[in-house]
C-alpha atoms as a PDB file:
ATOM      1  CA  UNK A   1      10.908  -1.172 -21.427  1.00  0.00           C
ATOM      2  CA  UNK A   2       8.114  -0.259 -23.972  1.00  0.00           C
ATOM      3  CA  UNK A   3       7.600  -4.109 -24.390  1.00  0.00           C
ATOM      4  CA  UNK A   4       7.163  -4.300 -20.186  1.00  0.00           C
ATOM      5  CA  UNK A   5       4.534  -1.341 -20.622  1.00  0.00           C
ATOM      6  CA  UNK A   6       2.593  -2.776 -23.051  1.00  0.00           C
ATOM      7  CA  UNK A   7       2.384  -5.821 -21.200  1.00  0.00           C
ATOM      8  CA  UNK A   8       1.261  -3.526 -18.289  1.00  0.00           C
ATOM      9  CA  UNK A   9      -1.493  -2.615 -19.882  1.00  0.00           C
ATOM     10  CA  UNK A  10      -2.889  -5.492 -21.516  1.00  0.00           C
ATOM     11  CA  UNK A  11      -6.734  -5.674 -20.428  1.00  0.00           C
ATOM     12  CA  UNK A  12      -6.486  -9.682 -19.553  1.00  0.00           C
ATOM     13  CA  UNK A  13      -3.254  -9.051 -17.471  1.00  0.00           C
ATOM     14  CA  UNK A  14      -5.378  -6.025 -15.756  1.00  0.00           C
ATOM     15  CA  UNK A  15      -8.270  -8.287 -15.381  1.00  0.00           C
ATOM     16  CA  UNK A  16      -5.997 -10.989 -13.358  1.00  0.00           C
ATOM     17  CA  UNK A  17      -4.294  -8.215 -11.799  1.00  0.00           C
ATOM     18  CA  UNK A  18      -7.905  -6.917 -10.326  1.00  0.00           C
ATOM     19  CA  UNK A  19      -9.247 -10.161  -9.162  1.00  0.00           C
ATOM     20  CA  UNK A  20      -6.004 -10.624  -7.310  1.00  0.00           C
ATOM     21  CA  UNK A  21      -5.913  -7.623  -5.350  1.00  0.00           C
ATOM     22  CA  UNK A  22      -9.656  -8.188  -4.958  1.00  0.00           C
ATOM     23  CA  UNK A  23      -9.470 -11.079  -3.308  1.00  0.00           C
ATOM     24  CA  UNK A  24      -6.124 -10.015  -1.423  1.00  0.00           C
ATOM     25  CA  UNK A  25      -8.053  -6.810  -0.027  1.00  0.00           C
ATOM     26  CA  UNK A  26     -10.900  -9.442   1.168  1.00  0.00           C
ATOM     27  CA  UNK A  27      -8.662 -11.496   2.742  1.00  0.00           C
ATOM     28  CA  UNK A  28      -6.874  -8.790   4.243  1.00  0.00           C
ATOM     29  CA  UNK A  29     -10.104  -7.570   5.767  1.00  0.00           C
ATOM     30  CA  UNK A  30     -10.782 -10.690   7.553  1.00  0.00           C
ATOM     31  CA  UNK A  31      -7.490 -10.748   8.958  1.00  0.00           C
ATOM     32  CA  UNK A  32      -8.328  -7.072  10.881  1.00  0.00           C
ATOM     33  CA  UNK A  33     -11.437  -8.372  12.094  1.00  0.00           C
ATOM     34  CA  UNK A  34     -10.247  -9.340  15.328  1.00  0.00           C
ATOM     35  CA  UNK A  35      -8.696  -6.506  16.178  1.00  0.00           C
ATOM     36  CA  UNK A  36     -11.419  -4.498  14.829  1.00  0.00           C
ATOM     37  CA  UNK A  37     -13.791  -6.039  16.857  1.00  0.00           C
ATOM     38  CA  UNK A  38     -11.987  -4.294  19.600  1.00  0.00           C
ATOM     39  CA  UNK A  39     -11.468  -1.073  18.008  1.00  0.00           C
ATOM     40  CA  UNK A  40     -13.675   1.982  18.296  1.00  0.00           C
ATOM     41  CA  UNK A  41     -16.066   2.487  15.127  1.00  0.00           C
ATOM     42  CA  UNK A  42     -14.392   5.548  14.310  1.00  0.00           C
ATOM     43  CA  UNK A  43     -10.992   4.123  14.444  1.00  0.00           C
ATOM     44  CA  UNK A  44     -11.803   1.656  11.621  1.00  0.00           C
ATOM     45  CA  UNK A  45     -11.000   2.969   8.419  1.00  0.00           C
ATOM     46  CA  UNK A  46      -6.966   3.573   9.774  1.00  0.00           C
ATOM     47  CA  UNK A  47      -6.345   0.320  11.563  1.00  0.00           C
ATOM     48  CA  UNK A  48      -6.477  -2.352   8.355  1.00  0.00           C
ATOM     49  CA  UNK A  49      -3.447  -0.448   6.692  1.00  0.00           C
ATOM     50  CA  UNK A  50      -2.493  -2.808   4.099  1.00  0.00           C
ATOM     51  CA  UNK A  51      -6.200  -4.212   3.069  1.00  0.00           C
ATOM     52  CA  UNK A  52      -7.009  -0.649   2.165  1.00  0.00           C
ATOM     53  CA  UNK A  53      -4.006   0.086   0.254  1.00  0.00           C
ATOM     54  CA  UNK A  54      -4.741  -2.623  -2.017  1.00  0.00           C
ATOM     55  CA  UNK A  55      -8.840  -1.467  -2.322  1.00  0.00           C
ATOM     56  CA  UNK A  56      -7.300   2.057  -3.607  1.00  0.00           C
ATOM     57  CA  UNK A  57      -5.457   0.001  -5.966  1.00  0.00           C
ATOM     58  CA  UNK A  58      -8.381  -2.562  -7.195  1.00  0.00           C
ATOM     59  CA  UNK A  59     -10.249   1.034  -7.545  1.00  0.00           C
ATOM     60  CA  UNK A  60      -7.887   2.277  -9.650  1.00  0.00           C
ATOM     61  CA  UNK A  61      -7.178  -1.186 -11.747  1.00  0.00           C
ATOM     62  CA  UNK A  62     -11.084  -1.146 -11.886  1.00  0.00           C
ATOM     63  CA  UNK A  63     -10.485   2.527 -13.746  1.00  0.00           C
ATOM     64  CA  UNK A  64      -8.413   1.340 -16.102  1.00  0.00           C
ATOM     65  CA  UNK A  65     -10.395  -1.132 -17.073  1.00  0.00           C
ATOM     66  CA  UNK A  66     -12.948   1.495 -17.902  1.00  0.00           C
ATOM     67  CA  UNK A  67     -10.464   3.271 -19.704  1.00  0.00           C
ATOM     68  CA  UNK A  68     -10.165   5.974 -17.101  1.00  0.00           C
ATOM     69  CA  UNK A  69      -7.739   7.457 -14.717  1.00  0.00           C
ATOM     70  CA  UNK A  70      -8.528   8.342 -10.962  1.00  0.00           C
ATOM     71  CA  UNK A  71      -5.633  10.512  -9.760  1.00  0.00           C
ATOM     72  CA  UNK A  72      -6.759  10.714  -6.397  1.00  0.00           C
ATOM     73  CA  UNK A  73      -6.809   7.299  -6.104  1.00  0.00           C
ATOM     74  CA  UNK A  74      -3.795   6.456  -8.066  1.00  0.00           C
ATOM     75  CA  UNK A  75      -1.885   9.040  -5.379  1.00  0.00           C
ATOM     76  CA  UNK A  76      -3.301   7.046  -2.436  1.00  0.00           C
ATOM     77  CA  UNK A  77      -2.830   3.431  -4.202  1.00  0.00           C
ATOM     78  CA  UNK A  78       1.211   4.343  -4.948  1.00  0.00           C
ATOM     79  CA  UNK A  79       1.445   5.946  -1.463  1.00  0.00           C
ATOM     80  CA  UNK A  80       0.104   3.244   0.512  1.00  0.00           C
ATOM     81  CA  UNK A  81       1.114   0.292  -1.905  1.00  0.00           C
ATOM     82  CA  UNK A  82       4.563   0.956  -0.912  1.00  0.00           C
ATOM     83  CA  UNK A  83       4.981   1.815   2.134  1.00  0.00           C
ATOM     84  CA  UNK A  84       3.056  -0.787   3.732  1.00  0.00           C
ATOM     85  CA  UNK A  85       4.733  -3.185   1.717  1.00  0.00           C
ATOM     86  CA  UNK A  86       7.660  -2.614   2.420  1.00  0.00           C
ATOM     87  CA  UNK A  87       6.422  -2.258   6.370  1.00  0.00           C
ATOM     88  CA  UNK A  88       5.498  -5.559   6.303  1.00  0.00           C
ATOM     89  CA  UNK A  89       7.960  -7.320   5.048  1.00  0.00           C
ATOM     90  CA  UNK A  90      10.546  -5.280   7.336  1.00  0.00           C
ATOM     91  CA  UNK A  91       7.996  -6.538  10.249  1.00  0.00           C
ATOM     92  CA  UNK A  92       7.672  -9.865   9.195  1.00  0.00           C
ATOM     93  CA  UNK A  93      11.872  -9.825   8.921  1.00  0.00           C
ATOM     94  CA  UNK A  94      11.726  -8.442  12.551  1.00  0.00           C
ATOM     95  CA  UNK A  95       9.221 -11.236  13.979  1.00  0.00           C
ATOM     96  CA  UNK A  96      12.154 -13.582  12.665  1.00  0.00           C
ATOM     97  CA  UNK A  97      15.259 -11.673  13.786  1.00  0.00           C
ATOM     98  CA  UNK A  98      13.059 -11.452  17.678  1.00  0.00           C
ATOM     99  CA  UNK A  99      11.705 -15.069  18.084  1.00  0.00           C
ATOM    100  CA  UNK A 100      13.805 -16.695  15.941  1.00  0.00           C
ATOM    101  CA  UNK A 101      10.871 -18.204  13.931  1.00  0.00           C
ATOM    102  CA  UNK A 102       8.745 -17.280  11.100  1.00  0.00           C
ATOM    103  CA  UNK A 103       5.660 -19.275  10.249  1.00  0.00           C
ATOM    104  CA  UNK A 104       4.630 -20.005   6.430  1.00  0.00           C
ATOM    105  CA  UNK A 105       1.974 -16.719   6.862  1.00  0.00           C
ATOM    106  CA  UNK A 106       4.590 -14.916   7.467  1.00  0.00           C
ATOM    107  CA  UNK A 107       6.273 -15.684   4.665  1.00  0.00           C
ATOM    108  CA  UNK A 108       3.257 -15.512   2.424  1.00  0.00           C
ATOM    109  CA  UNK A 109       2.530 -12.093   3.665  1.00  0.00           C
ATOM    110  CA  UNK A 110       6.301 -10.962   3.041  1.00  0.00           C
ATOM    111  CA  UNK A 111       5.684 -11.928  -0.775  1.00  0.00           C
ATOM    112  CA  UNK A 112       2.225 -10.954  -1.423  1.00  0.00           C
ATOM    113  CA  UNK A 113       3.348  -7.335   0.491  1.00  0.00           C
ATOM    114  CA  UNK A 114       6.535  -7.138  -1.927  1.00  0.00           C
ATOM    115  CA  UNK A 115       4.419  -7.411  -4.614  1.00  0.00           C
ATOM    116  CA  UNK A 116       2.019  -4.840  -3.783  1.00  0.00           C
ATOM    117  CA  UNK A 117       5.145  -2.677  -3.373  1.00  0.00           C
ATOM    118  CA  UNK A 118       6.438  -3.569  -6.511  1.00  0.00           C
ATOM    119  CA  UNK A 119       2.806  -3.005  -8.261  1.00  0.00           C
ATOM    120  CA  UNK A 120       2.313   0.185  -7.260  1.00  0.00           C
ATOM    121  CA  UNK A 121       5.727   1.494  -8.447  1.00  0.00           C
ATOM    122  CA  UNK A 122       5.203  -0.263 -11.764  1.00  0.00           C
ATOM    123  CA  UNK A 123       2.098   1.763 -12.610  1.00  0.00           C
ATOM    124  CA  UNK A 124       3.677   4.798 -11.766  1.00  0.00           C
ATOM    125  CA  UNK A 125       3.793   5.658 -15.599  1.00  0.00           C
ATOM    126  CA  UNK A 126       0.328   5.317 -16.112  1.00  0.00           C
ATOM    127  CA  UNK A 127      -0.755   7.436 -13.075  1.00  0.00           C
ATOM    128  CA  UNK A 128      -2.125  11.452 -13.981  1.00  0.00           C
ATOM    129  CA  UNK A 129      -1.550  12.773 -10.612  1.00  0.00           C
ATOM    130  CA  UNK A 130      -1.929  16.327  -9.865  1.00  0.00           C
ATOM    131  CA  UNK A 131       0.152  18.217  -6.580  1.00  0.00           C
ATOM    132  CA  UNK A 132      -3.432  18.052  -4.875  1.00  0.00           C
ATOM    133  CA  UNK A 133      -3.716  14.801  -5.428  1.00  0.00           C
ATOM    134  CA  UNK A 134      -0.513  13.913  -3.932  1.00  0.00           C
ATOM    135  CA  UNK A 135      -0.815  16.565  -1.148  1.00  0.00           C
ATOM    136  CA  UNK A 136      -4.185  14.380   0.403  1.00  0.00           C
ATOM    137  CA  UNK A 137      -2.499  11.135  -0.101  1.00  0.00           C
ATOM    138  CA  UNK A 138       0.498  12.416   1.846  1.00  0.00           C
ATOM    139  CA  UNK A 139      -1.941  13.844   4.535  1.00  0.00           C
ATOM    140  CA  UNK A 140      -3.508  10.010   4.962  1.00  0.00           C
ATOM    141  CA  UNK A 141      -0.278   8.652   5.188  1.00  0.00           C
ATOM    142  CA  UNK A 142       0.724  11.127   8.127  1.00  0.00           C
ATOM    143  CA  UNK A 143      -2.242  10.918   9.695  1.00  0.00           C
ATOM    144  CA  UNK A 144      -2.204   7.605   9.751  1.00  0.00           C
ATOM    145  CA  UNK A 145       0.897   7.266  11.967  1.00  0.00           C
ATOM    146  CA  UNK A 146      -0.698   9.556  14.090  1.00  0.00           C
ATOM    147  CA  UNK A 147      -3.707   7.007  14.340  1.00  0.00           C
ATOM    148  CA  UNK A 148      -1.362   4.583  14.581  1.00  0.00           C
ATOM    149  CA  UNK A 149       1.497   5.404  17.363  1.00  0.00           C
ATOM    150  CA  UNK A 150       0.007   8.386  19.055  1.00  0.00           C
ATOM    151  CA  UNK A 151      -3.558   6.850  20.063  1.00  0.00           C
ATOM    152  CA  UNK A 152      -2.107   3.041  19.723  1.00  0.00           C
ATOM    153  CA  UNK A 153      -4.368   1.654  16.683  1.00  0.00           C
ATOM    154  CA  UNK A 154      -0.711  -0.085  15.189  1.00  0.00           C
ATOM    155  CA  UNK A 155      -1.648  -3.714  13.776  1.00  0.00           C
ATOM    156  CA  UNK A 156      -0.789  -5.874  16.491  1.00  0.00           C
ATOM    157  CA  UNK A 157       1.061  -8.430  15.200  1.00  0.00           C
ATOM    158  CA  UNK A 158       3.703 -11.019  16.945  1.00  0.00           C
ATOM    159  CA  UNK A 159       6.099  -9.524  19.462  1.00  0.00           C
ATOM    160  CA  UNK A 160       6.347  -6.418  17.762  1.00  0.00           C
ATOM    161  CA  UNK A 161       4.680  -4.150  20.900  1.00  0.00           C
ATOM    162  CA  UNK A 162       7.762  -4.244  22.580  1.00  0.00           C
ATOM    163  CA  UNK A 163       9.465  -1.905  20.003  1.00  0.00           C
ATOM    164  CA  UNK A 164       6.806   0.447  19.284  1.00  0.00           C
ATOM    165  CA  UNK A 165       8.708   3.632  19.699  1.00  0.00           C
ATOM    166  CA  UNK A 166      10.911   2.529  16.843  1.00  0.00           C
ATOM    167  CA  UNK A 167       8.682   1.123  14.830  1.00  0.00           C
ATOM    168  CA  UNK A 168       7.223   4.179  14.330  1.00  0.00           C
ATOM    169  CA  UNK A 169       9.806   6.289  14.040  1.00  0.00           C
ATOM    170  CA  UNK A 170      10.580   3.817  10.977  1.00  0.00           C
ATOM    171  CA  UNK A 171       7.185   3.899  10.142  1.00  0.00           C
ATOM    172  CA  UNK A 172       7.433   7.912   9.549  1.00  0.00           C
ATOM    173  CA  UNK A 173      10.843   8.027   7.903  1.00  0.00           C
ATOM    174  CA  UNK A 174       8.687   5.338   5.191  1.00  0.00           C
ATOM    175  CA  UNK A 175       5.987   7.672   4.878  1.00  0.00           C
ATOM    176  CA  UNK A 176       8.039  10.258   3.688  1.00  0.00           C
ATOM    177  CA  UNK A 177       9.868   7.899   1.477  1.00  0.00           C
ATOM    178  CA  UNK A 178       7.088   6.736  -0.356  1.00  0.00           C
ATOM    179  CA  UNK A 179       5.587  10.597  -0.646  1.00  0.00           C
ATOM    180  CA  UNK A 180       9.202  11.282  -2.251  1.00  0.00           C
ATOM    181  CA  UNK A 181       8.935   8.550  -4.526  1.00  0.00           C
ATOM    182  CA  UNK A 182       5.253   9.376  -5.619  1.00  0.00           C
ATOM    183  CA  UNK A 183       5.659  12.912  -6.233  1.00  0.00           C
ATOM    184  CA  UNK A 184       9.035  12.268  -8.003  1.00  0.00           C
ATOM    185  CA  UNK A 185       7.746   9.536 -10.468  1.00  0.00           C
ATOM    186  CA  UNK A 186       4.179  11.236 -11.068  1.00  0.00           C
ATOM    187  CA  UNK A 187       4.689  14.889 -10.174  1.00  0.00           C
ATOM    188  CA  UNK A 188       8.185  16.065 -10.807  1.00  0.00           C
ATOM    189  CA  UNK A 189       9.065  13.199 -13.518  1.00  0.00           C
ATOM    190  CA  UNK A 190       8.589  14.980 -17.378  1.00  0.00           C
ATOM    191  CA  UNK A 191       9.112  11.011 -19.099  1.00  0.00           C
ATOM    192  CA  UNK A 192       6.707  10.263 -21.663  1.00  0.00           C
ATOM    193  CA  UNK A 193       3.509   8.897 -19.776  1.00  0.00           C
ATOM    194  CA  UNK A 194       2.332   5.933 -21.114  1.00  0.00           C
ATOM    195  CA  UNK A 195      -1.477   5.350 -21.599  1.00  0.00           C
ATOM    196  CA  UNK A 196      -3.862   2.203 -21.605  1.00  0.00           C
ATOM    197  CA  UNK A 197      -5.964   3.273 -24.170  1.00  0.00           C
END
């Protein structure tokens, strides 16, 4: 595992790493724009969900590249990485299991989602995140859904609109999930941290 670490925190790996969530968080951006076009101003910084995950994590790749460690963002970057990578694959696997088709972008967005998933967690050892920390991240997470299936700003994707009662009950039972997993592998976990400097 050290060996995995190590490679973890090489600088050109964290450099590659950066520019590809850059350009992933761009790209996700553009994506929302319709819909934002249509959303209230002061709805905007809760409807493009997965975009901003990934800018809390180029902000905190960005740190570490500065040899420095953001805990605030590193809480909302684990937080966010994971659950709405996992939300969009499982949406993405829904679109398929409802129409019975699946275009290439849907595909694409499974993988590139997984990853961010995946990223987040893999960090986790190089996070210093404090209860407070945690405890705001959690609160944008819930207050997202709140944003999301109480006054209807949910990314509107496919055919999805005609579950939207379960979606986000799933959507809550993930939040708490990936609170639980943050707080147990920055808060509560005593392991050695590892460091990138």
């Amino acid at each position: 595992m050290q060996y995995v670490y190590w490679f973890l925190a090489n600088r050109k790996f964290l450099l590659l790493l950066f520019v590809i969530n850059l350009v992933g968080t761009i790209y996700g951006y553009i994506w929302y724009a319709p819909q934002l076009a249509r959303t209230d101003w002061f709805f905007w910084p809760f409807v493009p969900d997965s975009p901003t995950a990934s800018l809390f994590f180029t902000i905190v790749l960005l740190g570490f590249l500065w040899r420095k460690s953001w805990g605030l963002m590193e809480a909302l970057a684990i937080v966010t990485l994971f659950k709405y990578g996992i939300w969009a694959v499982v949406m993405n696997g829904l679109v398929w299991k409802v129409t019975g088709y699946l275009p290439w972008e849907g595909y694409m967005l499974m993988a590139s989602h997984l990853g961010m998933a995946v990223q987040g967690l893999l960090y986790s050892p190089f996070y210093r995140i404090k209860p407070w920390h945690l405890a705001i991240a959690a609160l944008w997470a819930l207050h997202n859904e709140i944003i999301d299936y109480v006054f209807m700003q949910y990314p509107v994707y496919s055919q999805l609109n005609l579950y939207i009662k379960e979606i986000g009950y799933f959507t809550f039972w993930l939040s708490v999930l990936s609170i639980f997993l943050a707080w147990y592998l920055t808060v509560r976990e005593k392991r050695v941290k590892w460091t990138l400097y």
